[in-house]
N, C-alpha and C. Protein backbone atom coordinates (compact mmCIF):
# COMPACT_ATOMS: atom_id res chain seq x y z
N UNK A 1 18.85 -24.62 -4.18
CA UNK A 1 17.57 -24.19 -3.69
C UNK A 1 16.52 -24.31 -4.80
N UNK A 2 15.38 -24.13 -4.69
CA UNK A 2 14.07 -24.68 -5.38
C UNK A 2 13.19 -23.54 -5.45
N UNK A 3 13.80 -23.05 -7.45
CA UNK A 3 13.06 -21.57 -7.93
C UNK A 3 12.63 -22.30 -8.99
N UNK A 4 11.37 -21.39 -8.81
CA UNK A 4 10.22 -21.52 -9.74
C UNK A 4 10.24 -19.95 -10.68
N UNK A 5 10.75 -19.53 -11.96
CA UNK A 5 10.58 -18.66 -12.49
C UNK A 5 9.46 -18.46 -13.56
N UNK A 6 8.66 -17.82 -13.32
CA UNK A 6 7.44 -17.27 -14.48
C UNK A 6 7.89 -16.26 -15.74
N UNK A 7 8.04 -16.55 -17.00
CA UNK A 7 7.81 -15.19 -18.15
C UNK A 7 6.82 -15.60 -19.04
N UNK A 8 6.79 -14.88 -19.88
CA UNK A 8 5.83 -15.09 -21.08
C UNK A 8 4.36 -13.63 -20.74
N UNK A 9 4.76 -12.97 -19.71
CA UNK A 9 3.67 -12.10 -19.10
C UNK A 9 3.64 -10.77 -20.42
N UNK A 10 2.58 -10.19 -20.48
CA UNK A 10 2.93 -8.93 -20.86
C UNK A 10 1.69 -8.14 -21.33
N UNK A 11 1.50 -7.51 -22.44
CA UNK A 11 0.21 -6.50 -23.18
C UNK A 11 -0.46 -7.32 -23.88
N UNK A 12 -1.52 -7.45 -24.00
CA UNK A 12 -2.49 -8.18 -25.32
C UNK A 12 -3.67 -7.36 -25.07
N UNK A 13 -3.88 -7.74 -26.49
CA UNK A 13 -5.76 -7.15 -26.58
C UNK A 13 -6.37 -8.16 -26.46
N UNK A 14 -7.58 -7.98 -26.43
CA UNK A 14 -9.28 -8.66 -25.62
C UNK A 14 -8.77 -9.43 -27.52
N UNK A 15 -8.91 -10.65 -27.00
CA UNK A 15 -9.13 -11.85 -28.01
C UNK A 15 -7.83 -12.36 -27.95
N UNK A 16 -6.29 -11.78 -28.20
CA UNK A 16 -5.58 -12.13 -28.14
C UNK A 16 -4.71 -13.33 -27.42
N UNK A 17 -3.77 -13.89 -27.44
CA UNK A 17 -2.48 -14.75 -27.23
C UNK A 17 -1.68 -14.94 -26.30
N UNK A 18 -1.25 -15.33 -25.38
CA UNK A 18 -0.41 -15.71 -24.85
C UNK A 18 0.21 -16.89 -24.16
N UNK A 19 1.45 -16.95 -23.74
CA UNK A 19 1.77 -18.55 -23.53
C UNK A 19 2.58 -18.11 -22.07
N UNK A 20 2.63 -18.65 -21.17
CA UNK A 20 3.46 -18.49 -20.06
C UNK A 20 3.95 -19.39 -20.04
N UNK A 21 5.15 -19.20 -19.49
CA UNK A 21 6.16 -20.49 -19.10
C UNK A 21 6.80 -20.23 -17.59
N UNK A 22 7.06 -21.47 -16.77
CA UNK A 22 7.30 -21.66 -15.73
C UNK A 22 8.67 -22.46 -15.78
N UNK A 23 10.14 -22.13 -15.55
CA UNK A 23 10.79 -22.93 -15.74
C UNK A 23 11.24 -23.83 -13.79
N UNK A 24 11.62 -24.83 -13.79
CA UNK A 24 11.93 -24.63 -12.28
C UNK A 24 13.36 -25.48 -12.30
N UNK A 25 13.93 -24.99 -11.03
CA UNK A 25 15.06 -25.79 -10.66
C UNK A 25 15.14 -26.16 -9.43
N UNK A 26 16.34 -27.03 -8.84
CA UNK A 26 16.31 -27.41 -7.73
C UNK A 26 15.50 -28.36 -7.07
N UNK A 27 14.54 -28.87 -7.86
CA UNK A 27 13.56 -30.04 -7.46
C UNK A 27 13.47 -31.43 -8.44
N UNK A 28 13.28 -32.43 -8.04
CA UNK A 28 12.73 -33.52 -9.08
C UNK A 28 11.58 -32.98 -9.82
N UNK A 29 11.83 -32.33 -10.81
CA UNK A 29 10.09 -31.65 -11.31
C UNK A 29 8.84 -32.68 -11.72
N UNK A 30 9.31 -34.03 -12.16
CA UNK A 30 8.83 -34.82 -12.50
C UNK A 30 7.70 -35.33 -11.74
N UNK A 31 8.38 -35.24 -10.52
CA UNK A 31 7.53 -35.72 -8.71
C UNK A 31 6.60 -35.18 -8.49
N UNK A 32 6.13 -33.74 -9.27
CA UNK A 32 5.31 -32.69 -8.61
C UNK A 32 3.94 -32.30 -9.67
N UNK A 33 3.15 -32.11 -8.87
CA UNK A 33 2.31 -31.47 -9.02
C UNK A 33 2.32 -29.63 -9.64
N UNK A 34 1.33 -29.82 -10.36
CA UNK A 34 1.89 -28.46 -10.71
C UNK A 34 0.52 -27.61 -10.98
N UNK A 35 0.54 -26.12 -10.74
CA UNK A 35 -0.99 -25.12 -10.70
C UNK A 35 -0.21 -23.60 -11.34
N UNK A 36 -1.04 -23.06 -12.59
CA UNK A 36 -0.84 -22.23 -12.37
C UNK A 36 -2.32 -21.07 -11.28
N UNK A 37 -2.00 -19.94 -10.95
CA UNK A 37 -2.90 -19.28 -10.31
C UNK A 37 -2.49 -18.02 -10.25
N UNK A 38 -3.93 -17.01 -10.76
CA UNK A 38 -3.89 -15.72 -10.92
C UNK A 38 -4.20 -15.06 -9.75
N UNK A 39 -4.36 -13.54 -9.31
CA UNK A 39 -4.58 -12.90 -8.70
C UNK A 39 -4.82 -11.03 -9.55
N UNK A 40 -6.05 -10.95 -9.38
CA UNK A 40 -5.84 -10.03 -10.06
C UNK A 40 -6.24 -8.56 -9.22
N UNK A 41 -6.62 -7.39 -9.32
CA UNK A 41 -6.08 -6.39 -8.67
C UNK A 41 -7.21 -6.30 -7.54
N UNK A 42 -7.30 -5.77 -6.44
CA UNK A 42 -7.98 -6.65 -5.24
C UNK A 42 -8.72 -7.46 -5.27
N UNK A 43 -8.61 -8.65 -5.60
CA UNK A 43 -9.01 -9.90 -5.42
C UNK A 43 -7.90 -11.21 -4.78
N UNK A 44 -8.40 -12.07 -4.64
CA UNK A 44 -7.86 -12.94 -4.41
C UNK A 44 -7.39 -13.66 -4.86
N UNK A 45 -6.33 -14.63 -4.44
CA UNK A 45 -5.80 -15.37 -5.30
C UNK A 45 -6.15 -17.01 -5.90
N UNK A 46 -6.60 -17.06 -6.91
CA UNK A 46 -7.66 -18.33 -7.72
C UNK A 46 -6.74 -19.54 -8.21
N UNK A 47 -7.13 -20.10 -8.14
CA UNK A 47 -6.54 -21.40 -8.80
C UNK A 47 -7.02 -21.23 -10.57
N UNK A 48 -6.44 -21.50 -11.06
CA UNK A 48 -6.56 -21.18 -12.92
C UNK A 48 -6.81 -22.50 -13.75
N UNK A 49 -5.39 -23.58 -13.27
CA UNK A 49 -5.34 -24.81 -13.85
C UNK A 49 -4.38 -25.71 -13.47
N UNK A 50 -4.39 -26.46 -13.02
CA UNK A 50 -3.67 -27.45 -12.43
C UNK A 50 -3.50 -28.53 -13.15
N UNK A 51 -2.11 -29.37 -13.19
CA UNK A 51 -1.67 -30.89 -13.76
C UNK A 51 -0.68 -31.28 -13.28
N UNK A 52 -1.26 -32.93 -12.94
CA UNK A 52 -0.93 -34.12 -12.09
C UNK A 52 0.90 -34.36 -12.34
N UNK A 53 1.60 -34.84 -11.92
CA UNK A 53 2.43 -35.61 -12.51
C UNK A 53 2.09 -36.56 -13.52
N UNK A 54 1.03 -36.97 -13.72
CA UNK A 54 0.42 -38.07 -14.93
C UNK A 54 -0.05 -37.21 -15.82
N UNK A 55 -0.27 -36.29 -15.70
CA UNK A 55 -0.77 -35.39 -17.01
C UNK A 55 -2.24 -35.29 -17.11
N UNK A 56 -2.99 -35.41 -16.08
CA UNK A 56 -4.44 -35.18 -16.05
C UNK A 56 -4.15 -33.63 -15.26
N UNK A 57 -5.36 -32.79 -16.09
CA UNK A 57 -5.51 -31.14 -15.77
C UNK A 57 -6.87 -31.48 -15.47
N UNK A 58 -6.96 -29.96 -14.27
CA UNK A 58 -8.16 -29.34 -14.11
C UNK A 58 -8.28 -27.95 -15.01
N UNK A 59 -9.31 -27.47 -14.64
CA UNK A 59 -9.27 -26.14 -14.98
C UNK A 59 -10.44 -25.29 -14.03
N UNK A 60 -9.95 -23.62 -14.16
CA UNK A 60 -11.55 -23.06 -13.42
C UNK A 60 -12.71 -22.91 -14.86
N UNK A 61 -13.61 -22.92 -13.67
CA UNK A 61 -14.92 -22.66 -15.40
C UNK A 61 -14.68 -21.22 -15.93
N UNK A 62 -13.92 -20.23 -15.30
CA UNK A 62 -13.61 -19.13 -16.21
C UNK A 62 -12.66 -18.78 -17.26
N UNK A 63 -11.85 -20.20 -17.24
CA UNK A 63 -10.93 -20.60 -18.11
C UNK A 63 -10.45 -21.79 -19.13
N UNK A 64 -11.43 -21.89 -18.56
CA UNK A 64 -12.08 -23.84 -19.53
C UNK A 64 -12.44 -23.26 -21.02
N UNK A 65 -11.71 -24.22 -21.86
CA UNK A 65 -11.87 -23.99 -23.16
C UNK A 65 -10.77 -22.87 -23.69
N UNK A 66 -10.31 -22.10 -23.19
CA UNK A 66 -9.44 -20.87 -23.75
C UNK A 66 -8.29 -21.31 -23.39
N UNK A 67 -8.37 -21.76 -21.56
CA UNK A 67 -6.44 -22.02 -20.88
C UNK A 67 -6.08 -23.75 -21.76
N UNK A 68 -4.58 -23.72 -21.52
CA UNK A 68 -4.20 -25.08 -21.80
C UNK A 68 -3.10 -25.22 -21.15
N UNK A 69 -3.12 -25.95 -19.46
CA UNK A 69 -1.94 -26.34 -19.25
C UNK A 69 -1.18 -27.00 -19.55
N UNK A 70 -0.02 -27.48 -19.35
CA UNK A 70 0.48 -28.97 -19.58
C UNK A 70 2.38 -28.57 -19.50
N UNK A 71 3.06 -29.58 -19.30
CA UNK A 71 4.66 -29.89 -18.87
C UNK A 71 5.79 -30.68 -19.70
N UNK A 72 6.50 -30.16 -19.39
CA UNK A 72 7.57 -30.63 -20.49
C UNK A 72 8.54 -30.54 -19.32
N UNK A 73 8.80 -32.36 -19.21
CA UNK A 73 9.64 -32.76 -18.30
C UNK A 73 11.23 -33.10 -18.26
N UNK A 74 11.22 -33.06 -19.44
CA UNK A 74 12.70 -32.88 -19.94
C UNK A 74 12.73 -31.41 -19.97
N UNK A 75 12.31 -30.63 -20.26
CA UNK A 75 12.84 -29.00 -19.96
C UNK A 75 12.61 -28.10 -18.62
N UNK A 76 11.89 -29.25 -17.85
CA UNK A 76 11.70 -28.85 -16.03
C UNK A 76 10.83 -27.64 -16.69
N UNK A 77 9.52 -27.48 -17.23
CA UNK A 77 9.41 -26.08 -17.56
C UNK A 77 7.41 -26.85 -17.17
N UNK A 78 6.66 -25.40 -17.32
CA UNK A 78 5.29 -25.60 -16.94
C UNK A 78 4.70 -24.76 -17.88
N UNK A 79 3.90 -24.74 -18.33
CA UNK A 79 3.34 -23.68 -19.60
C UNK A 79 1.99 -23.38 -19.46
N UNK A 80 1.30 -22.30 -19.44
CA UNK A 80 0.22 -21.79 -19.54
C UNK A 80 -0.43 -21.07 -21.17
N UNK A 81 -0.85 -22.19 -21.86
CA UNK A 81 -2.14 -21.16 -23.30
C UNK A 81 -2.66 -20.48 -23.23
N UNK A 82 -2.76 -19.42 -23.49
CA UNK A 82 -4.13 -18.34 -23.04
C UNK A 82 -4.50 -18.22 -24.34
N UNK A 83 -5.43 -18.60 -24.61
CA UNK A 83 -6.33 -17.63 -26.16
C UNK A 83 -7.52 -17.26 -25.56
N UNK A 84 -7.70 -15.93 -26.65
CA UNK A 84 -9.26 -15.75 -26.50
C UNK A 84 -9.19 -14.91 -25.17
N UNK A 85 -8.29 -14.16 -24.97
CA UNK A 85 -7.88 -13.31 -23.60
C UNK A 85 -9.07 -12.58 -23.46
N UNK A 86 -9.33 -12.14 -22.02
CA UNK A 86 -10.51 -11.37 -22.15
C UNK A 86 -10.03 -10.55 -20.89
N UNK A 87 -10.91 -8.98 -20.45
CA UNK A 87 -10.38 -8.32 -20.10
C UNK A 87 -10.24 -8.42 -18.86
N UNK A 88 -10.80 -9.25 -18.19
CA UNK A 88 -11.17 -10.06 -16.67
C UNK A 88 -10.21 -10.98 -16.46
N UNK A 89 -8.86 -11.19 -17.32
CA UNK A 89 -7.41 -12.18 -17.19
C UNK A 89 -6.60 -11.93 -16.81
N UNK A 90 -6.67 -10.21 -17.08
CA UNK A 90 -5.71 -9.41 -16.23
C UNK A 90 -5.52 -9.77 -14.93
N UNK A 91 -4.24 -10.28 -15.23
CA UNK A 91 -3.54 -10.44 -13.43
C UNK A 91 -2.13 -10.87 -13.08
N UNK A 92 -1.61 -11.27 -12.32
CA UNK A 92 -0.12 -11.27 -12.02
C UNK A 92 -0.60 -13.08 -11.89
N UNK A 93 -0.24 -13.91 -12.85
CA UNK A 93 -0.30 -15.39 -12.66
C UNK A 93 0.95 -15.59 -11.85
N UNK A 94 0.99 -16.57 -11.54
CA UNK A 94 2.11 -17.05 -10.48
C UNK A 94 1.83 -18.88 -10.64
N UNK A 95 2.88 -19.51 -10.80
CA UNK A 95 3.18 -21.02 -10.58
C UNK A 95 3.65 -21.40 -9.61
N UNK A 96 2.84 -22.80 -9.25
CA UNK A 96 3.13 -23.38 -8.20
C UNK A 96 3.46 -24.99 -8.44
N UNK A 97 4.45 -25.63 -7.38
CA UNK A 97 4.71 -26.91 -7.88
C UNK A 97 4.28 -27.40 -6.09
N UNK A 98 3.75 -28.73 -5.94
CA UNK A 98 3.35 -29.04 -4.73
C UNK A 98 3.48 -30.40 -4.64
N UNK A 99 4.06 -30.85 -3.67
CA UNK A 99 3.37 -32.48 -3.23
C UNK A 99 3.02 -32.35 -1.92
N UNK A 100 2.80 -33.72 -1.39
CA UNK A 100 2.36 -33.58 -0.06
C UNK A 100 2.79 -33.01 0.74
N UNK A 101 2.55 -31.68 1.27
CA UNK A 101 2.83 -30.92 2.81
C UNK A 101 3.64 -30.13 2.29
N UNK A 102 3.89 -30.38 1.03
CA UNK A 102 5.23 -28.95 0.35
C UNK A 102 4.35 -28.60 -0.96
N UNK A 103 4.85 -27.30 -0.85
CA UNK A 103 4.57 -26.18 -2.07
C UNK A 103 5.66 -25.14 -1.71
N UNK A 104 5.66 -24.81 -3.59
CA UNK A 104 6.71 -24.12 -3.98
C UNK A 104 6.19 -23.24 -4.94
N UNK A 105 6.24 -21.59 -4.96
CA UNK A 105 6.08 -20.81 -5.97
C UNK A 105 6.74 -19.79 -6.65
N UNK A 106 6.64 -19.64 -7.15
CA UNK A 106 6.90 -17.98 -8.59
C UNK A 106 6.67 -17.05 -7.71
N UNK A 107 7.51 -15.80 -8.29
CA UNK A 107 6.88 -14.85 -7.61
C UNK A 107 6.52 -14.16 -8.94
N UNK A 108 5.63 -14.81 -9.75
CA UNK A 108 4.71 -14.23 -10.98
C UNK A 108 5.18 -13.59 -11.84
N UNK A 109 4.39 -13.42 -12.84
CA UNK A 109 4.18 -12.84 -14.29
C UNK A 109 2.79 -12.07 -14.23
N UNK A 110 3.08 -10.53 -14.75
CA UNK A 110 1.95 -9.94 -14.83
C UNK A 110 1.44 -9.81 -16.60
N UNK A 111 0.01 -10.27 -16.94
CA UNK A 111 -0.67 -10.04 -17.45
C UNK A 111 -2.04 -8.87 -17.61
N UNK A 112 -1.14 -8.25 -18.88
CA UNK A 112 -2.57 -7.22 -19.25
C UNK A 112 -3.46 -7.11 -20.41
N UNK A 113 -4.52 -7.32 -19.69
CA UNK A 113 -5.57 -7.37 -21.33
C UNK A 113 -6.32 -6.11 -21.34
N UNK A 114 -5.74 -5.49 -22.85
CA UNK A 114 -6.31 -3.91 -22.87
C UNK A 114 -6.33 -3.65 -24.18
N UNK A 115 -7.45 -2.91 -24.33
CA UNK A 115 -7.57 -2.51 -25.82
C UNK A 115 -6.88 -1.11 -26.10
């Protein structure tokens, strides 16, 4: 079956570090598309940063310049940079892997930014 696991979640302060990782199994990971996306406490759930199977990323403009996605296809794994955390990051990220008419996700990593 086709799990997508999230860690790397946890405490930081406003400026601080973090790296998430997405490992997955059960799929050609190579084939897929890949997003991470936050949700943070009643709000909705955002798209963060996304990358192609070719290795072209998007990003949102609230995370441009700080996030850094990108994949490591020999370790089936998905990784999220965070620097420069700010207190508005706080949220339960969650990964997603997708191709056409299929998507597959995490059931997340929570992130807290607190002084």
């Amino acid at each position: 079956q086709v799990q997508l696991v999230e860690s790397g979640g946890g405490l930081v302060q406003p400026g601080g570090s973090l790296r998430l990782s997405c490992a997955a199994s059960g799929l050609t990971f190579s084939m897929y598309g890949l997003g991470w996306y936050r949700q943070a406490p009643g709000k909705q759930r955002e798209l963060v940063a996304t990358i192609t199977r070719g290795g072209a990323t998007t990003y949102a403009d609230s995370v441009k310049g700080r996030f850094t996605i990108s994949r490591d296809n020999t370790k089936n794994t998905a990784y999220l940079q965070m620097n420069n955390l700010k207190l508005e990051d706080t949220a339960v990220y969650y990964c997603k892997a997708g191709v056409s008419g299929t998507d597959f996700w995490g059931k997340g990593t929570l992130v807290t930014v607190s002084s």
